[in-house]
C-alpha atoms as a PDB file:
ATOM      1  CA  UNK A   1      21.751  36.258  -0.890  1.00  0.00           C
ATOM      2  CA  UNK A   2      23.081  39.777  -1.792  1.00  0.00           C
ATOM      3  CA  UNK A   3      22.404  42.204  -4.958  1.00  0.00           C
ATOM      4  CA  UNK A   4      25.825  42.386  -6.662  1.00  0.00           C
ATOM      5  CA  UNK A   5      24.883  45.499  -8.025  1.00  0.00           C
ATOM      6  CA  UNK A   6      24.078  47.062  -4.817  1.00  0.00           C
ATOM      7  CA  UNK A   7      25.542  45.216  -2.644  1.00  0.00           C
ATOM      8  CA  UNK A   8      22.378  44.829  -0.427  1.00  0.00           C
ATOM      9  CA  UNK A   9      20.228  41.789   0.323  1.00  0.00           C
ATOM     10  CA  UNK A  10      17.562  40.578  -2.069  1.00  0.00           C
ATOM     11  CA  UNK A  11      14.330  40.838   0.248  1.00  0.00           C
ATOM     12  CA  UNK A  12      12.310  37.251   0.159  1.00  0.00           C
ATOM     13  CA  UNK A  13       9.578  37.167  -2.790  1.00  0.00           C
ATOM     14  CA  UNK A  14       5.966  36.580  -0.331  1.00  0.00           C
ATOM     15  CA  UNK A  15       3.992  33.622  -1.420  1.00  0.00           C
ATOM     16  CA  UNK A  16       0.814  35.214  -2.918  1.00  0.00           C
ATOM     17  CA  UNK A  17      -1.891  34.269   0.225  1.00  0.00           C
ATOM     18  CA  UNK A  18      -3.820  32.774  -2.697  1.00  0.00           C
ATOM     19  CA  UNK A  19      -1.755  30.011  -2.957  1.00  0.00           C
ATOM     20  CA  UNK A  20      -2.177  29.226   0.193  1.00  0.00           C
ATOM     21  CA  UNK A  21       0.031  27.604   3.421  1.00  0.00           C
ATOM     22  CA  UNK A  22       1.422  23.842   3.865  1.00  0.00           C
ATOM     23  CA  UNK A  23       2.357  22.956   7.242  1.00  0.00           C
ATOM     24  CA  UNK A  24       2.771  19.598   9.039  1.00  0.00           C
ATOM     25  CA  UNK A  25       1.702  19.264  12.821  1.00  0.00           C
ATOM     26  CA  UNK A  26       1.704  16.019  14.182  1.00  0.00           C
ATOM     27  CA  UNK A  27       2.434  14.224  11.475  1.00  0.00           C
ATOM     28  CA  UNK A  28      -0.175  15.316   9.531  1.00  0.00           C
ATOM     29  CA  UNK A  29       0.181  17.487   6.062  1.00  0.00           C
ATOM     30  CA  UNK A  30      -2.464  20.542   6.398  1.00  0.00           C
ATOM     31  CA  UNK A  31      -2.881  22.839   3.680  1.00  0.00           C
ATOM     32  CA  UNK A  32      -5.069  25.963   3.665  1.00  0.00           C
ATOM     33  CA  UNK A  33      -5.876  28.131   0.135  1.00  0.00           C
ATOM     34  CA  UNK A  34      -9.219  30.925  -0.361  1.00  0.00           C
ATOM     35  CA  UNK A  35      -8.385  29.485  -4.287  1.00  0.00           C
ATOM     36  CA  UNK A  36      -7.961  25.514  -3.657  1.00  0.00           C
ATOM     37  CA  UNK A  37      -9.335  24.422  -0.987  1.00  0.00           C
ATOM     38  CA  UNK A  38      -8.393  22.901   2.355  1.00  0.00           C
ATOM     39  CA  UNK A  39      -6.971  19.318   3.652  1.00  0.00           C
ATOM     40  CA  UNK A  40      -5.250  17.318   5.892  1.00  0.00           C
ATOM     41  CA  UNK A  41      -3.634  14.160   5.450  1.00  0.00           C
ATOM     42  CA  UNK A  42      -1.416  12.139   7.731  1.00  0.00           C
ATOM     43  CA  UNK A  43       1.632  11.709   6.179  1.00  0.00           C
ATOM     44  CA  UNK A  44       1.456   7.812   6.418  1.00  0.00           C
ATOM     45  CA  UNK A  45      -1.318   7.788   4.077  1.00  0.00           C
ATOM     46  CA  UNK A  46       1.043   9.488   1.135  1.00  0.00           C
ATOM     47  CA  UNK A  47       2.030   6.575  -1.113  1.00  0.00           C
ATOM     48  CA  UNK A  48       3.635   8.839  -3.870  1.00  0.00           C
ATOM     49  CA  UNK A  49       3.964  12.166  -4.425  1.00  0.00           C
ATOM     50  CA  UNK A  50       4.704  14.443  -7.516  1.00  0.00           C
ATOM     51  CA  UNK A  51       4.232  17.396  -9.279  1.00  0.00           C
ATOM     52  CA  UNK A  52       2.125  19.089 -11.993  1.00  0.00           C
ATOM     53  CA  UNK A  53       1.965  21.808 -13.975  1.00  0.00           C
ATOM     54  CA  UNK A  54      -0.509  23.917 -16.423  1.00  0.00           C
ATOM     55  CA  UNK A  55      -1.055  26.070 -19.263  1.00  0.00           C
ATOM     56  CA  UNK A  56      -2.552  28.569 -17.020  1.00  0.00           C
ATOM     57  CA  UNK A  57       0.851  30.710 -15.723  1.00  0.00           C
ATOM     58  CA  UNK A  58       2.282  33.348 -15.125  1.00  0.00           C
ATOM     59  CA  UNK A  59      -1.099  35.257 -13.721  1.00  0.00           C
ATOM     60  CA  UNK A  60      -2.823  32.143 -11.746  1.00  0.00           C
ATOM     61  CA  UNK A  61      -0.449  29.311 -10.389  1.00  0.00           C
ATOM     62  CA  UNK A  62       0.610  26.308 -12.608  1.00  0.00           C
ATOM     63  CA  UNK A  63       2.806  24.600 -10.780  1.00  0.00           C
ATOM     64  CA  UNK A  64       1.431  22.376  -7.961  1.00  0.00           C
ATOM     65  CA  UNK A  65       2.603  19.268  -5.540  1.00  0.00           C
ATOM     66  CA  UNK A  66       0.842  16.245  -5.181  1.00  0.00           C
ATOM     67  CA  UNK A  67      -0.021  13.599  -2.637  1.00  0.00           C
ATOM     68  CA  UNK A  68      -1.435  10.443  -3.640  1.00  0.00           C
ATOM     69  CA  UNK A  69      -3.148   8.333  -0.715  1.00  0.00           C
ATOM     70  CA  UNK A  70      -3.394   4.233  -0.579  1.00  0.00           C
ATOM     71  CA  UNK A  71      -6.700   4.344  -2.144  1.00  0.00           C
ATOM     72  CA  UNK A  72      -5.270   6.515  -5.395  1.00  0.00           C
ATOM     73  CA  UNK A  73      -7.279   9.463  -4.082  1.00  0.00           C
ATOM     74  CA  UNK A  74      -4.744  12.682  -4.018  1.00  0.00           C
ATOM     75  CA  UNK A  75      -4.501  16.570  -2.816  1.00  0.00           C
ATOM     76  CA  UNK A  76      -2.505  18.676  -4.223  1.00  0.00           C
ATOM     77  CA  UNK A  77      -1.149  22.251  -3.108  1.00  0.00           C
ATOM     78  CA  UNK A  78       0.267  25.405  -4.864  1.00  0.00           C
ATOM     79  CA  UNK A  79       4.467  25.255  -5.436  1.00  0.00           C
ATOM     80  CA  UNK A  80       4.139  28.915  -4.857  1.00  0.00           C
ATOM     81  CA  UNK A  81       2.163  28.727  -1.076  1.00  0.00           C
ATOM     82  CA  UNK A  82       3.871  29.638   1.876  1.00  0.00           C
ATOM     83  CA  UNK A  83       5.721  26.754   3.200  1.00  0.00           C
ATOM     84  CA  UNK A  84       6.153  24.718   0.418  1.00  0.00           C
ATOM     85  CA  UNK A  85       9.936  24.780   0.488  1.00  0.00           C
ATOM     86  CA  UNK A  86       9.879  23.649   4.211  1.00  0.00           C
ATOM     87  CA  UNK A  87       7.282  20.901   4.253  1.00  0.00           C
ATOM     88  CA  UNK A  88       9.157  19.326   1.056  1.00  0.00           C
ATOM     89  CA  UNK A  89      12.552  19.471   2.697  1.00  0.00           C
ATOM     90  CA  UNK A  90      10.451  17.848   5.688  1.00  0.00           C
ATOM     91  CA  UNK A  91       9.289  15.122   3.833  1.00  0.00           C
ATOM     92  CA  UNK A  92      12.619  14.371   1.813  1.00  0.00           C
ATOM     93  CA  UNK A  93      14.140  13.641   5.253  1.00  0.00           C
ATOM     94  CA  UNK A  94      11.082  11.695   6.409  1.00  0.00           C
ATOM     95  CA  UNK A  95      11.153   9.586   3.425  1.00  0.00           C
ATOM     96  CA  UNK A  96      15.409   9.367   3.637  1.00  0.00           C
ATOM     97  CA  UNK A  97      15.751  11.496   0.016  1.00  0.00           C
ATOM     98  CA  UNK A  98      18.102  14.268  -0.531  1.00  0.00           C
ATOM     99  CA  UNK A  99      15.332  16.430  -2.439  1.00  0.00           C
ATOM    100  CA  UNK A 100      11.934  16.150  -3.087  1.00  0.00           C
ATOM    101  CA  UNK A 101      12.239  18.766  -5.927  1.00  0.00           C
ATOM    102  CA  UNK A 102      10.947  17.850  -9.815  1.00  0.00           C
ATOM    103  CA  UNK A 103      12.140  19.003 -13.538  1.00  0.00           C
ATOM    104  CA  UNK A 104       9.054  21.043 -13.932  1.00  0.00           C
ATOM    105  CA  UNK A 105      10.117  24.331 -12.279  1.00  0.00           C
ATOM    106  CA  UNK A 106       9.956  26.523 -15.481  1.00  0.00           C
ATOM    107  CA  UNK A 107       7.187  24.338 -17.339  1.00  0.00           C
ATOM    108  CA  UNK A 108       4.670  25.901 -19.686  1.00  0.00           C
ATOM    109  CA  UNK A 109       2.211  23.216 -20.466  1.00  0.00           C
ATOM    110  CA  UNK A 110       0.633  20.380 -19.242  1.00  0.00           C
ATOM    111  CA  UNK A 111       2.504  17.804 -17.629  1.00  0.00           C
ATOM    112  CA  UNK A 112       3.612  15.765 -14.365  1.00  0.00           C
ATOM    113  CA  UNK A 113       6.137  13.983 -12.814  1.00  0.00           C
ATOM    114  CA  UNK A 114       6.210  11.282 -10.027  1.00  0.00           C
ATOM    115  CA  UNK A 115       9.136  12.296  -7.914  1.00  0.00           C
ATOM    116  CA  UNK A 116       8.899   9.481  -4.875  1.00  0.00           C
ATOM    117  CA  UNK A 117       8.975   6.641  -4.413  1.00  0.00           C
ATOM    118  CA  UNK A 118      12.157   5.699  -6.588  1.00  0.00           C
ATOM    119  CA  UNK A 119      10.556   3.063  -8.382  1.00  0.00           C
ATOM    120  CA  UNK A 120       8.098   5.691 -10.539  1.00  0.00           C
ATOM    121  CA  UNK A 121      10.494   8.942 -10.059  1.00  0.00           C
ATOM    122  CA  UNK A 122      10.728  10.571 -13.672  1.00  0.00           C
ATOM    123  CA  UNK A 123       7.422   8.809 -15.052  1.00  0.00           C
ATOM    124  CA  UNK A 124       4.389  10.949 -15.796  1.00  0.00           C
ATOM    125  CA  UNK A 125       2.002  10.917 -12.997  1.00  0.00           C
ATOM    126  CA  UNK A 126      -1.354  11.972 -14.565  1.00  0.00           C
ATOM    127  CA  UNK A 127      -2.935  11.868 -17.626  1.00  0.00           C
ATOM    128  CA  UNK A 128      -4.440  14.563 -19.351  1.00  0.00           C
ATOM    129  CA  UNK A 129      -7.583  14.687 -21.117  1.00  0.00           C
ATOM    130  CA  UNK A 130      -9.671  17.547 -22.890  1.00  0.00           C
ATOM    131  CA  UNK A 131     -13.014  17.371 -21.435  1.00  0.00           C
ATOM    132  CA  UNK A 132     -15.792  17.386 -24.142  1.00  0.00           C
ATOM    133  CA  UNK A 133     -17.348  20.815 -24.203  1.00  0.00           C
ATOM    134  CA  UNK A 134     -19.931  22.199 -26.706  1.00  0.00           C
ATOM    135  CA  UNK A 135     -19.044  25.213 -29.376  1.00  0.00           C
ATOM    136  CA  UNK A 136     -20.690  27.481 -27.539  1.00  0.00           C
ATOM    137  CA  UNK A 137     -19.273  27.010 -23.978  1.00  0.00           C
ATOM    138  CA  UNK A 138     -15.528  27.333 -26.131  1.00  0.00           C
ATOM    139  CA  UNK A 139     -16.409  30.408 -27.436  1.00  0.00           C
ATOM    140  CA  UNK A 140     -17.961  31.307 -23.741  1.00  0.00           C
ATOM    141  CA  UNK A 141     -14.146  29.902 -22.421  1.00  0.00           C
ATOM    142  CA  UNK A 142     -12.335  32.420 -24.623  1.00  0.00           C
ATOM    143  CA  UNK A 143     -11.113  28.777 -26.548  1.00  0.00           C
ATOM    144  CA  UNK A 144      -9.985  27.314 -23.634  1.00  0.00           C
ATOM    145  CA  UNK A 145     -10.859  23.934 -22.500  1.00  0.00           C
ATOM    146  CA  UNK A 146     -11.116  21.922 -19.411  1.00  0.00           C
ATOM    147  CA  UNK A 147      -8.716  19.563 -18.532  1.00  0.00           C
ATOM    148  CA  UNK A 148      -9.506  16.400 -16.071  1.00  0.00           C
ATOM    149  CA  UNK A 149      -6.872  14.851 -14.476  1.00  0.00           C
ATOM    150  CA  UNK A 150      -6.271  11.437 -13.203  1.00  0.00           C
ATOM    151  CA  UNK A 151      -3.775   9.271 -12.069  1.00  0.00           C
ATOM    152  CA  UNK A 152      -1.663   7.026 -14.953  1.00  0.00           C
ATOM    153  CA  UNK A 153      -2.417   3.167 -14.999  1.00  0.00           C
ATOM    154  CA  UNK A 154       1.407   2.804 -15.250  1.00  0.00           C
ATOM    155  CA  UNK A 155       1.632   4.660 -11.838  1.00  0.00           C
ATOM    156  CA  UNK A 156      -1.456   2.364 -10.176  1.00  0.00           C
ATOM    157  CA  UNK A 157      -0.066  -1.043 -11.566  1.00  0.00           C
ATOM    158  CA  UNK A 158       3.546   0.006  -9.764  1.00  0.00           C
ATOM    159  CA  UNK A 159       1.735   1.079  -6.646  1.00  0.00           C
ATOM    160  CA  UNK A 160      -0.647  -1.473  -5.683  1.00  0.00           C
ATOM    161  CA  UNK A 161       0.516  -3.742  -2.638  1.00  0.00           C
ATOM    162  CA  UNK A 162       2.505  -6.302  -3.560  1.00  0.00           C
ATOM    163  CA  UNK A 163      -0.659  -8.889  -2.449  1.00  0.00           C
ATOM    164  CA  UNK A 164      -3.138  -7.078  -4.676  1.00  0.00           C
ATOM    165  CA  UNK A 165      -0.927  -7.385  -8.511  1.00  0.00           C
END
């Protein structure tokens, strides 16, 4: 890609090493962060993935993938670590899909998105819920609260093996 103005190359943004690295060697999804965590997963495990975001941008990442396992376990890993864009192109063409990328890209606030399988792309993956704090540990927070995670019913109900419904 090339600056109009100058007619020169735009140099490559470097993924902050915060958010980490996603790689996949032998069929297994690694993924390496000093801010959240480490994991592996085989691949074959993954029985949807989707994304995330937060409240928490543009200083700390908001933005993150997710990979939920069989037993409705799931990691997730930074949009904005090194070899995101590579491991998700991986997977699209694993899984037969032109893209694995979701409508959250310039998201501000809470929300998700299951992007595969087909049958729960678009629908929210997670719900969000305040978790109950006291006055004091508010005030402590700056007015910020914590915010569990989990995954929707909607999304467990469409995922469970056809045996097990």
């Amino acid at each position: 890609m090339e600056d109009v103005r100058a007619g020169k190359p735009i140099p490559k943004t470097a993924p902050d090493p915060k958010s980490g690295v996603l790689s996949v060697k032998d069929s297994t999804l690694i993924y390496a962060s000093p801010d959240y965590g480490d994991w592996q997963i085989p691949i074959s495990e993954i029985v949807a993935f989707g994304e995330y975001t937060t409240d928490n941008g543009p200083w700390i990442d908001d933005w993150f993938m997710v990979f939920v396992t069989r037993d409705f376990n799931w990691v997730e890993a930074s949009n904005y670590c090194a070899g995101c864009d590579e491991v998700r192109d991986y997977l699209a063409k694993h899984w037969g899909l032109e893209s694995l990328y979701g409508d959250l890209t310039f998201s501000t606030d809470f929300g998700s998105r299951a992007i595969w399988p087909s049958e729960i792309a678009g629908h929210p993956l997670f719900d969000f819920v305040e978790r109950p704090q006291s006055i004091f540990a508010k005030v402590k927070s700056f007015g910020m609260g914590l915010i569990d995670k989990d995954i929707t019913s909607e999304i467990r109900q469409r995922l469970q093996p056809t045996d097990a419904k």
